[in-house]
Every structure is written in C-alpha cells, then in structure tokens.
Protein backbone atom coordinates (compact mmCIF):
# COMPACT_ATOMS: atom_id res chain seq x y z
CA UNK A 1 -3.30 -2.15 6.58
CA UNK A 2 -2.32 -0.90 9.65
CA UNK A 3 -3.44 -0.57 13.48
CA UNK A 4 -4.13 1.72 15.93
CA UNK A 5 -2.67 0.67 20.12
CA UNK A 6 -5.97 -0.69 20.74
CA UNK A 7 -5.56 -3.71 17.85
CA UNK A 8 -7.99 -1.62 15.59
CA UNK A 9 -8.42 -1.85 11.72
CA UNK A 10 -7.34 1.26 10.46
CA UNK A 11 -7.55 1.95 6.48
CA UNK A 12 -3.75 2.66 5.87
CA UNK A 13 -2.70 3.83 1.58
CA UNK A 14 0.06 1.35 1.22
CA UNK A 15 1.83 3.18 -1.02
CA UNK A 16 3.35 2.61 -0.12
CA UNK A 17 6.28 2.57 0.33
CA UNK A 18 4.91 2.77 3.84
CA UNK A 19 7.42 2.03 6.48
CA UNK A 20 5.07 1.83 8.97
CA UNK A 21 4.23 -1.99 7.31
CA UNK A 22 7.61 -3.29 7.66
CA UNK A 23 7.93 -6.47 9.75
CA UNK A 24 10.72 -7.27 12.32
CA UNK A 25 13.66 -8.95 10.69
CA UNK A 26 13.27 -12.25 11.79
CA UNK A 27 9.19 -12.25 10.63
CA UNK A 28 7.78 -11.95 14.52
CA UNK A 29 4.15 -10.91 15.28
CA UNK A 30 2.59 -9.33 18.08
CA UNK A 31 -1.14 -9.70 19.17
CA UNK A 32 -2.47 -6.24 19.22
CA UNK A 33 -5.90 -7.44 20.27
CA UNK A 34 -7.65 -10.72 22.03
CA UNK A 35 -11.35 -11.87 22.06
CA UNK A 36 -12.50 -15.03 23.58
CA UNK A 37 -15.79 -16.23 22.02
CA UNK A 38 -17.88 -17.30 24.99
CA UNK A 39 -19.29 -20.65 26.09
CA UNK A 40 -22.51 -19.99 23.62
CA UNK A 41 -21.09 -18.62 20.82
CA UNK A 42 -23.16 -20.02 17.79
CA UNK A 43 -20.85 -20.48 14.43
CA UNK A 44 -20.12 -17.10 12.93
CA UNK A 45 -17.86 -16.27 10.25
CA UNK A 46 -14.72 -14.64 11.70
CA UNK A 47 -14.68 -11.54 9.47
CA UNK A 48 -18.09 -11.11 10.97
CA UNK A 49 -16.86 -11.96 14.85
CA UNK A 50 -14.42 -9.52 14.60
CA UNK A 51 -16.77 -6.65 13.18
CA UNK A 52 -19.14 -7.14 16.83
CA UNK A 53 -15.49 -6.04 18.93
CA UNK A 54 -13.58 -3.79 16.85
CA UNK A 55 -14.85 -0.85 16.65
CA UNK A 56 -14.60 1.70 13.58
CA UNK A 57 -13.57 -1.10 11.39
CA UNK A 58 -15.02 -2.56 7.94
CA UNK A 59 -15.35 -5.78 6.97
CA UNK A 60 -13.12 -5.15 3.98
CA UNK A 61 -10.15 -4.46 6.23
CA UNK A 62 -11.08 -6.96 8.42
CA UNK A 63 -11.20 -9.45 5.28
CA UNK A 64 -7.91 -7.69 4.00
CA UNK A 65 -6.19 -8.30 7.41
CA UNK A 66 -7.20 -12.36 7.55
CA UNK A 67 -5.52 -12.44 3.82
CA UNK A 68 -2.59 -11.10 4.95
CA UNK A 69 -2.14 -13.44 7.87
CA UNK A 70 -2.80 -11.55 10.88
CA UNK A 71 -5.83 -12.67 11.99
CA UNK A 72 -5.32 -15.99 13.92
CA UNK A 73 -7.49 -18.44 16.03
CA UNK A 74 -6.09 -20.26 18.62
CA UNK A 75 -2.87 -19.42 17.65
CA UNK A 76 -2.90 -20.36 14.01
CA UNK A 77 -3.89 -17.75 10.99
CA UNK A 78 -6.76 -18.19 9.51
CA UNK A 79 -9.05 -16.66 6.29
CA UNK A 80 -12.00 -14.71 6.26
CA UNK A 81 -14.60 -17.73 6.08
CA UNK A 82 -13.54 -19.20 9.01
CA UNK A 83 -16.16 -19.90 11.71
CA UNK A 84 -15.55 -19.09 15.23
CA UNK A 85 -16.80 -21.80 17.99
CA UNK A 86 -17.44 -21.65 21.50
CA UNK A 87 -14.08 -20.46 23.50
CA UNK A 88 -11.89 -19.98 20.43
CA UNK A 89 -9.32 -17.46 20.87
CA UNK A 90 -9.26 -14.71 18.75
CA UNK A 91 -5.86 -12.40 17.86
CA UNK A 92 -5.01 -10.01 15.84
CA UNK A 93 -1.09 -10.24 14.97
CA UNK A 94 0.68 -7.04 13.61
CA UNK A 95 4.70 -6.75 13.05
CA UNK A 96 5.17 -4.30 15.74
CA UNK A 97 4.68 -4.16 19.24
CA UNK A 98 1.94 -2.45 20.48
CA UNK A 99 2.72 1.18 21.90
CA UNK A 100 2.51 1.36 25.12
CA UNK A 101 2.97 5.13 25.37
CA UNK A 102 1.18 8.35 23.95
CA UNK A 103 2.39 10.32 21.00
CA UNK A 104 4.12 13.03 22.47
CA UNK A 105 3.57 16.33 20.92
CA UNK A 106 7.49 17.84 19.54
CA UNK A 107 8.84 20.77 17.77
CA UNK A 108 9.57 19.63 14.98
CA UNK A 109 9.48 22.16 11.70
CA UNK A 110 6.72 21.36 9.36
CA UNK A 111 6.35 22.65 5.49
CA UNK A 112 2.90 22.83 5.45
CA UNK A 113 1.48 23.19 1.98
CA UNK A 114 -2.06 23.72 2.63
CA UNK A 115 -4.43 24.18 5.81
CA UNK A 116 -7.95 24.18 7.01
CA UNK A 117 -10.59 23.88 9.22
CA UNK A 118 -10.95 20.06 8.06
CA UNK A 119 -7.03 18.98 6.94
CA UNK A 120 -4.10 20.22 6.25
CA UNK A 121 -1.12 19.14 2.92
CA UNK A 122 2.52 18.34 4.45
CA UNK A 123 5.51 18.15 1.98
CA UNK A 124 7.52 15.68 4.02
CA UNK A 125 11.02 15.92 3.79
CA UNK A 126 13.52 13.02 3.08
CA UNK A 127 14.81 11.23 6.77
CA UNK A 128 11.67 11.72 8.66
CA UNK A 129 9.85 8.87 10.01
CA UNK A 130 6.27 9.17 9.47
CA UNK A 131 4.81 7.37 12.26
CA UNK A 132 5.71 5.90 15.32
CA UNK A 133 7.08 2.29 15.23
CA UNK A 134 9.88 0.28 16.57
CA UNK A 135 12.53 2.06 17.13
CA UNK A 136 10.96 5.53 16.13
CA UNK A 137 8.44 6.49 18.92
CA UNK A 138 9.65 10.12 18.90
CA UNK A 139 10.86 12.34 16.35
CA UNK A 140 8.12 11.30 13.81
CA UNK A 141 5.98 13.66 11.40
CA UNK A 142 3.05 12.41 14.03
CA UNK A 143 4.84 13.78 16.79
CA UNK A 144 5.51 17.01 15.01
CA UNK A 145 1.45 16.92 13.97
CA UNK A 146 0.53 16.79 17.27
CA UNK A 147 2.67 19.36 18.46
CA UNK A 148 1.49 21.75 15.67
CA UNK A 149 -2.35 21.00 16.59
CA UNK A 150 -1.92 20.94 19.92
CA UNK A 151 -4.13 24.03 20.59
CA UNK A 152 -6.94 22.58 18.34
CA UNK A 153 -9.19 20.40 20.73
CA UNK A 154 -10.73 18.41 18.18
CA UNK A 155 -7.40 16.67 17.49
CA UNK A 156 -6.82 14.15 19.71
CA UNK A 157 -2.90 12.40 18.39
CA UNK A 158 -3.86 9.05 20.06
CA UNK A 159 -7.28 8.56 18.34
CA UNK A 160 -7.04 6.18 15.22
CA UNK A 161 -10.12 8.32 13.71
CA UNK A 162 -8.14 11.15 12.76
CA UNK A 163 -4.62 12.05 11.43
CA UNK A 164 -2.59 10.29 8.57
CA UNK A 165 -5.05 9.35 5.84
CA UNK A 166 -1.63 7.67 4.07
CA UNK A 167 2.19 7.40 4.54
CA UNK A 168 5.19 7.38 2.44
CA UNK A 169 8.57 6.08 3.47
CA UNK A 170 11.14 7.67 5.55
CA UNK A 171 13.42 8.28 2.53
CA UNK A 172 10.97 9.49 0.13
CA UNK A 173 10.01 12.90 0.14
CA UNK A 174 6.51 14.30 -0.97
CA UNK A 175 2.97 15.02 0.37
CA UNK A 176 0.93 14.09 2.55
CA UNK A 177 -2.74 14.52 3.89
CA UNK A 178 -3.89 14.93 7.28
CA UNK A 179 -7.60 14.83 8.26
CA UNK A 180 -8.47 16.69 11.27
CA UNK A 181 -11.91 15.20 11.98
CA UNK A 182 -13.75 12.03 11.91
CA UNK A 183 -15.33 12.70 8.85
CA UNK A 184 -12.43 14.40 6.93
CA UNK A 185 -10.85 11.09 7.31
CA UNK A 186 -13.57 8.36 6.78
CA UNK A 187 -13.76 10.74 3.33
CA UNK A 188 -10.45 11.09 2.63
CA UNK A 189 -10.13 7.19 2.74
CA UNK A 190 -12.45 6.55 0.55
CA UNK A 191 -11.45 8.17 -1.99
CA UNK A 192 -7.72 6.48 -1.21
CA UNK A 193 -9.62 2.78 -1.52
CA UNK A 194 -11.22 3.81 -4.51
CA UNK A 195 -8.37 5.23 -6.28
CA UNK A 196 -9.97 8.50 -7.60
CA UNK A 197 -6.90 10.54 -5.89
CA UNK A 198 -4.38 11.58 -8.25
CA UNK A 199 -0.37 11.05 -7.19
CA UNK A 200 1.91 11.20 -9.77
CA UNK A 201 6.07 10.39 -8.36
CA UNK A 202 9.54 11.05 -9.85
CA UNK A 203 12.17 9.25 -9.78
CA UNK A 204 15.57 8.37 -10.76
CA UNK A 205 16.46 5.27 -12.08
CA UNK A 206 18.97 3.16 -13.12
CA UNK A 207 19.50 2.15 -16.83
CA UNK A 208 17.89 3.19 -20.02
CA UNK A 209 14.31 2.67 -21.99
CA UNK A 210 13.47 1.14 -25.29
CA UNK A 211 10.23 2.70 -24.61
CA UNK A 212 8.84 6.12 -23.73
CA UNK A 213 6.17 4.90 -21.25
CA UNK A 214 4.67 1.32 -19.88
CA UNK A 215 3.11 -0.13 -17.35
CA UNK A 216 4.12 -2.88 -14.72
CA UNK A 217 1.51 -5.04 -13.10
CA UNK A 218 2.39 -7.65 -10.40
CA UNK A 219 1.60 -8.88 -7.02
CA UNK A 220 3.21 -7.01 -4.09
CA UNK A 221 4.42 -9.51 -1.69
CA UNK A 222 7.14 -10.06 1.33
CA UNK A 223 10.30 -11.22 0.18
CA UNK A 224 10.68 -14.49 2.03
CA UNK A 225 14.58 -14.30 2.02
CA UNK A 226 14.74 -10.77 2.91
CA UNK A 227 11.48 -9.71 5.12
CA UNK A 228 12.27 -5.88 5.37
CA UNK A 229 12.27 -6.03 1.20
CA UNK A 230 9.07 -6.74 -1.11
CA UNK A 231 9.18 -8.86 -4.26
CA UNK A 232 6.66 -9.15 -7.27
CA UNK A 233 5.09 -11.80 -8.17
CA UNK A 234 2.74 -12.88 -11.33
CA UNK A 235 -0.90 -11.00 -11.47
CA UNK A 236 -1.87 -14.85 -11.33
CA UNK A 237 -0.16 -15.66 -8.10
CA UNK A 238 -2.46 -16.18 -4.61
CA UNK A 239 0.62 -14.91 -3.01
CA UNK A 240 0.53 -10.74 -2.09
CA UNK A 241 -1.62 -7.88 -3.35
CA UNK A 242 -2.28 -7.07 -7.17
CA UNK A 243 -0.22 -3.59 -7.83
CA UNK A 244 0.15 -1.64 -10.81
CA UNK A 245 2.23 1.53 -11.51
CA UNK A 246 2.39 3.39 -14.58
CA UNK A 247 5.77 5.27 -15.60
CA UNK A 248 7.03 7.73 -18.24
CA UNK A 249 10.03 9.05 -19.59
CA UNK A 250 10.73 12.47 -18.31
CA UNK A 251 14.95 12.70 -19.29
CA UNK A 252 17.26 10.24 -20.40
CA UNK A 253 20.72 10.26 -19.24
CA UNK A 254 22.08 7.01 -20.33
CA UNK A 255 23.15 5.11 -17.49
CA UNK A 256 19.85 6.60 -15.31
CA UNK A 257 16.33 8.33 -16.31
CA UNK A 258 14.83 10.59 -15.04
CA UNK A 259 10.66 9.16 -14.96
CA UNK A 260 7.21 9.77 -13.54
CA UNK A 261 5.60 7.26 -12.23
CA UNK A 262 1.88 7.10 -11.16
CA UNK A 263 0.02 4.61 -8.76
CA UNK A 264 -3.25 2.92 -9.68
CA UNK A 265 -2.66 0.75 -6.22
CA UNK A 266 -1.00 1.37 -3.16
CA UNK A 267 1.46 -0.88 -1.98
CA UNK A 268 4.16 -1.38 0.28
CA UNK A 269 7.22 -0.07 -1.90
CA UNK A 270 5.43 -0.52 -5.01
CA UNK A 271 7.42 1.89 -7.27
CA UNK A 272 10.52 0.71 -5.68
CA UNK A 273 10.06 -3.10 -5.64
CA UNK A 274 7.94 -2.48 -9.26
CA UNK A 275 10.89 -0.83 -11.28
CA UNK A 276 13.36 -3.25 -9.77
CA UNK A 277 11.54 -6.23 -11.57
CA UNK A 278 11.69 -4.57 -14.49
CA UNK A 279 15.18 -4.22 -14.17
CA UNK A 280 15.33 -0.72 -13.45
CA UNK A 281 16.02 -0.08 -9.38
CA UNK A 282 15.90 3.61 -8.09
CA UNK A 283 19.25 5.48 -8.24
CA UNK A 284 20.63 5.23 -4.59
CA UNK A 285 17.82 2.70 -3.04
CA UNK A 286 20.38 0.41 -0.91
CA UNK A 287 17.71 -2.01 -0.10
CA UNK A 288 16.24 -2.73 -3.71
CA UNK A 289 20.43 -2.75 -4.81
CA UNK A 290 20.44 0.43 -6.16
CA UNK A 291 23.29 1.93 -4.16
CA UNK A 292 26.00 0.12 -6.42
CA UNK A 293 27.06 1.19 -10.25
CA UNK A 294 24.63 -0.74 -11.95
CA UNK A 295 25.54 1.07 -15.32
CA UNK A 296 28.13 3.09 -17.73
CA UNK A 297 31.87 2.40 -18.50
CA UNK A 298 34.02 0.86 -16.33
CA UNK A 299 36.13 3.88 -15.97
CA UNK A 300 37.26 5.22 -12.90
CA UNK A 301 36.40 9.28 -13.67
CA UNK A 302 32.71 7.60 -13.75
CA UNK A 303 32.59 5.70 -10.84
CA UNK A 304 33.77 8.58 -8.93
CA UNK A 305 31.31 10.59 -10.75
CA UNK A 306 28.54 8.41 -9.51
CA UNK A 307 30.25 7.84 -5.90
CA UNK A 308 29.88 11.52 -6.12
CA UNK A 309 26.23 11.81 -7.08
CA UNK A 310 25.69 9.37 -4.36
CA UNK A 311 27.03 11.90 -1.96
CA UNK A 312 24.36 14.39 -3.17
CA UNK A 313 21.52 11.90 -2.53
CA UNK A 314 22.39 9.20 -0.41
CA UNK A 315 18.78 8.00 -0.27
CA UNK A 316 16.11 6.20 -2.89
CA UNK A 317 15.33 9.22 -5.56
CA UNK A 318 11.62 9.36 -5.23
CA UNK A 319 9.48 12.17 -4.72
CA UNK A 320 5.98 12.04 -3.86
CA UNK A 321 5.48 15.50 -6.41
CA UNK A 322 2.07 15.88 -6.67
CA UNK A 323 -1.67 14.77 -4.52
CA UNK A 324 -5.23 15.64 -5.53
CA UNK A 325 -8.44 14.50 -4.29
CA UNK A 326 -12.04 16.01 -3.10
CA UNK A 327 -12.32 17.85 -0.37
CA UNK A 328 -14.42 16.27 2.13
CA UNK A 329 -16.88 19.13 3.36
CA UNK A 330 -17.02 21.76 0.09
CA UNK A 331 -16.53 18.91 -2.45
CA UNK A 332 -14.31 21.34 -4.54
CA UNK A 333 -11.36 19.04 -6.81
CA UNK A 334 -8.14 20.25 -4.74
CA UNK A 335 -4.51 19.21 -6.40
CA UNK A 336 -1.24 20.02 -4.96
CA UNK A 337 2.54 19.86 -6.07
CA UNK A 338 5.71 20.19 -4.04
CA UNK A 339 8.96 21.10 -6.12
CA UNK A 340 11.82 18.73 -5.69
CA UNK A 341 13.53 18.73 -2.93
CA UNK A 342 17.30 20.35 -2.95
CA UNK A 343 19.18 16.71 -2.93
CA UNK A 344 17.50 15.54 -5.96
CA UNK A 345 17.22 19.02 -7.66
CA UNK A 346 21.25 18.79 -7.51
CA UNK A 347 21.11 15.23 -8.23
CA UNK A 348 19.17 15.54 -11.37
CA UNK A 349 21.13 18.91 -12.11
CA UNK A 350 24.63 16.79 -12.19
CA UNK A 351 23.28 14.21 -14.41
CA UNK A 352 21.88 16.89 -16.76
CA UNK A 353 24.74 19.24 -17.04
CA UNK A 354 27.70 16.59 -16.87
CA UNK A 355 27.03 13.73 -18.60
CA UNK A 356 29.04 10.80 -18.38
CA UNK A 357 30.40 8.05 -20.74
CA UNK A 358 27.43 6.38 -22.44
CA UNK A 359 26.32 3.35 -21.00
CA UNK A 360 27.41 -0.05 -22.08
C-alpha cells in the first residue's frame, strides 16, 4: 500500500521488497490527507467515508490501509468498521512525508526490455532507487521514466493513475512494469491483486537443504525492535499480512545455494525476511544478517574467500529474473526474463568454479 502527494490509495505489489514501504527509524507518521466530517454527518462506516473523498481508490485498499494502521480519527488509528460522527477528524498517516515537489524528469540510462503504445518492461539494475522517498527525491527509476516519456503527452509523472504498477528494492535487480495509461494500469493491477502474474526470483543463500524444494508461509509484519526490518510471524497471528513464497534448489554449494524462489503474495521483503526464518538469509543482505560468514570452516583461506565474494556483490543476491502477465488492450499472455546481472553472474561463477571447504 502506498500513496500518491495528494494522500491517495494507490494499489502498490508489495513485493516486495518494496523500499518505498519502509518507515522512518524511529516509527513516525505523516498525515498525507485530512477530512473533517461536517456538523450533519449521519454515522457511516469509515472505509465508506473515505471512499466519498479519495478519489480513484477501492474500498479494499482503503480497508487494507485501516489494517495497517494508517487510517486514524481524531488522532488515534482506527479499523475499517469504525463509524465516523459529526466533526471527527479524519487522517490518513503514511511513513514518509508528503512530497512537496514534482518528479523531475533526469537522464538517467534505462534497459528497457520491452515497449509499447500501452507499457513498457524495465530490467532495473542493482543501487537504483525506484521511487521517490525520503532522502531519494532525485535520481530514482521514476525520475529516469519521466525523462524517457517526456515527449509522450499522455504521461503525466505526477499522476498516481499511471506509472509503476509494482516496485522492487533498491538492491535487487529485475523487472519491472510500467503502465502508460489509466487503463493499462487499473489492468495491470488487477492482475497483481489477483496473483495470476508469474515472477519467479533467484537468489543466493546461505547454508544448505535437506530438501530439494518447500514452501514457507507466514505473516509479514514490522519488526518492532528494528522498524526498517520485517519479521514473520505464525499464519495464525492478527499481527501483519499472510505471505507465502515457494523456493527450489537450483545449485548447491555447501555453505550457500543457489535457489528460485516464486511469490504467491507480495510483501514487503518477503523472500528476504521469508528465507531468514527458515534459517537461510540471502548471501550479502546486511539488514536480514547476511553480510557475516554464517557458514563453512573456520579457516582463514575461506573467510577471505567469502570476504572476497562479498567484494563481487556487496548487496542482497536477488534477482527479480522473470515477469509475465496479460496485456491489458490485446489480451495476448506476455512473459519476460532478464539474465543475471554481471555481480551475481561472477558471484555465482566463484562459488561454482572454486569451491570451498565443506560446510560444518
């Protein structure tokens, strides 16, 4: 879930991995958007209140946003079945600040994989921000989007209706849709909310499988000791969103593996915060503690072996490899893949070809 600058809803694939989620460290919100109910407002649901003033917006994300706290009244959160009275203040409360200036339109190279009248396929490489945020209001793939449509006069950068359909994180490399129109977008996200896209992600990992394939199913939530981090939590739990990711063994290397892993949900670092609680953290992913030897002998040829490998890929090892889904105006099934990216080509190539001591 996500916003726009002018507090609205905007369907958002929380794959996420999606930086553009993140809260400040110390947990603050800021209202994005403020409705007074007047004098005669009767009692209306809030989900319901909120449909009347924000514009382009379901009720599902409206319901979605009250769950995950940001809809508040009169300066408390609130769910979805709460009923607005006469004069109660209205806010919705996002983790950023709201922008207060246009997306500027920068040259900035773009692989573009794919291109139409209707969207275009972006392999995004690792480092680049996707969209802007605190701290990043240039320099992002949005910036770059704008400045590669900026002859095209039906894409407007600033209006929530068209452009990303879904984000990855800085780090992680892969593709990415962009709609050009209205209705390449409403389609496109539907088919995101529905999960009949298919995205299958590598990834390096640390430590070795009984198994050749599994699945790991459990609520996406904020850490509460570490808010820039998610945890996982029981499919039982009330607390966070229910997330399941599907992996498979690709190459084993011992002390890493080389796996696939596929999303039936989207959620904010959900193959990152996923593998970690199965005790299997992404090679080089400093937040989720994979930046440290977390397996093989003791020996100092193999931690400088691994310091070494760090050097190659000093960010989380996850690709975003392949994307399907329907085109929105011919219908036709459309399904892309971008080859790894140089830093984990190497990185995989080092494991392969010079394998260390086996792991303990």
């Amino acid at each position: 879930m996500c916003s726009n600058e002018d507090g609205e809803l905007v369907l958002d694939d929380e794959t996420l991995d999606d930086e553009g989620l993140e809260l400040a460290p110390d947990g603050t919100l800021y209202e994005h958007r403020r409705v007074v109910a007047d004098k005669g407002q009767t009692l209306l649901r809030v989900d319901k209140f909120l449909m009347e003033h924000l514009r382009d917006t379901s009720r599902a994300r409206i319901q979605r946003a009250a769950e995950a706290g940001c809809i508040h009244v009169n300066d408390r959160p609130v769910k979805s079945n709460y009923r607005v009275k006469p004069l109660d203040v209205v806010t919705l409360m996002l983790d950023h600040p709201r922008m207060e200036t246009e997306v500027v339109a920068e040259d900035i190279p773009l692989d573009i994989v794919y291109e139409d009248d209707d969207l275009l396929v972006v392999n995004k490489p690792a480092g680049l921000v996707v969209h802007p945020g605190v701290g990043n209001y240039t320099g992002t793939l949005v910036n770059a989007l704008a400045w590669h449509l900026r002859d095209n006069p039906k894409y407007n950068p600033n209006d929530p209706s068209v452009g990303l359909v879904h984000r990855i994180d800085k780090d992680t490399s892969g593709l990415l849709v962009v709609a050009k129109t209205p209705e390449a977008k409403t389609h496109l996200c539907h088919q995101f909310f529905v999960k009949s896209t298919k995205r299958q992600y590598n990834a390096l990992v640390w430590g070795n499988f009984e198994a050749q394939e599994g699945r790991i199913e459990g609520n996406i939530a904020r850490d509460p000791r570490d808010r820039q981090r998610m945890t996982v939590l029981p499919p039982e739990s009330e607390i966070g969103k229910p997330a399941v990711t599907h992996w498979r063994v690709l190459e084993a290397f011992g002390p890493v593996t080389w796996v696939e892993c596929v999303l039936e949900t989207g959620r904010t670092h959900q193959i990152r915060a996923h593998m970690k609680s199965i005790g299997h953290p992404l090679f080089a992913d400093e937040r989720y503690g994979g930046f440290e030897i977390l397996r093989g002998q003791p020996t100092a040829s193999y931690k400088a072996f691994v310091r070494n490998a760090f050097e190659i890929c000093p960010r989380q090892a996850l690709h975003a490899r392949t994307l399907g889904f329907v085109h929105p105006r011919t219908k036709q099934e459309m399904f892309f893949e971008a080859a790894l990216p140089e830093d984990m080509k190497q990185l995989i190539e080092k494991w392969r070809t010079h394998p260390p001591a086996p792991p303990l």
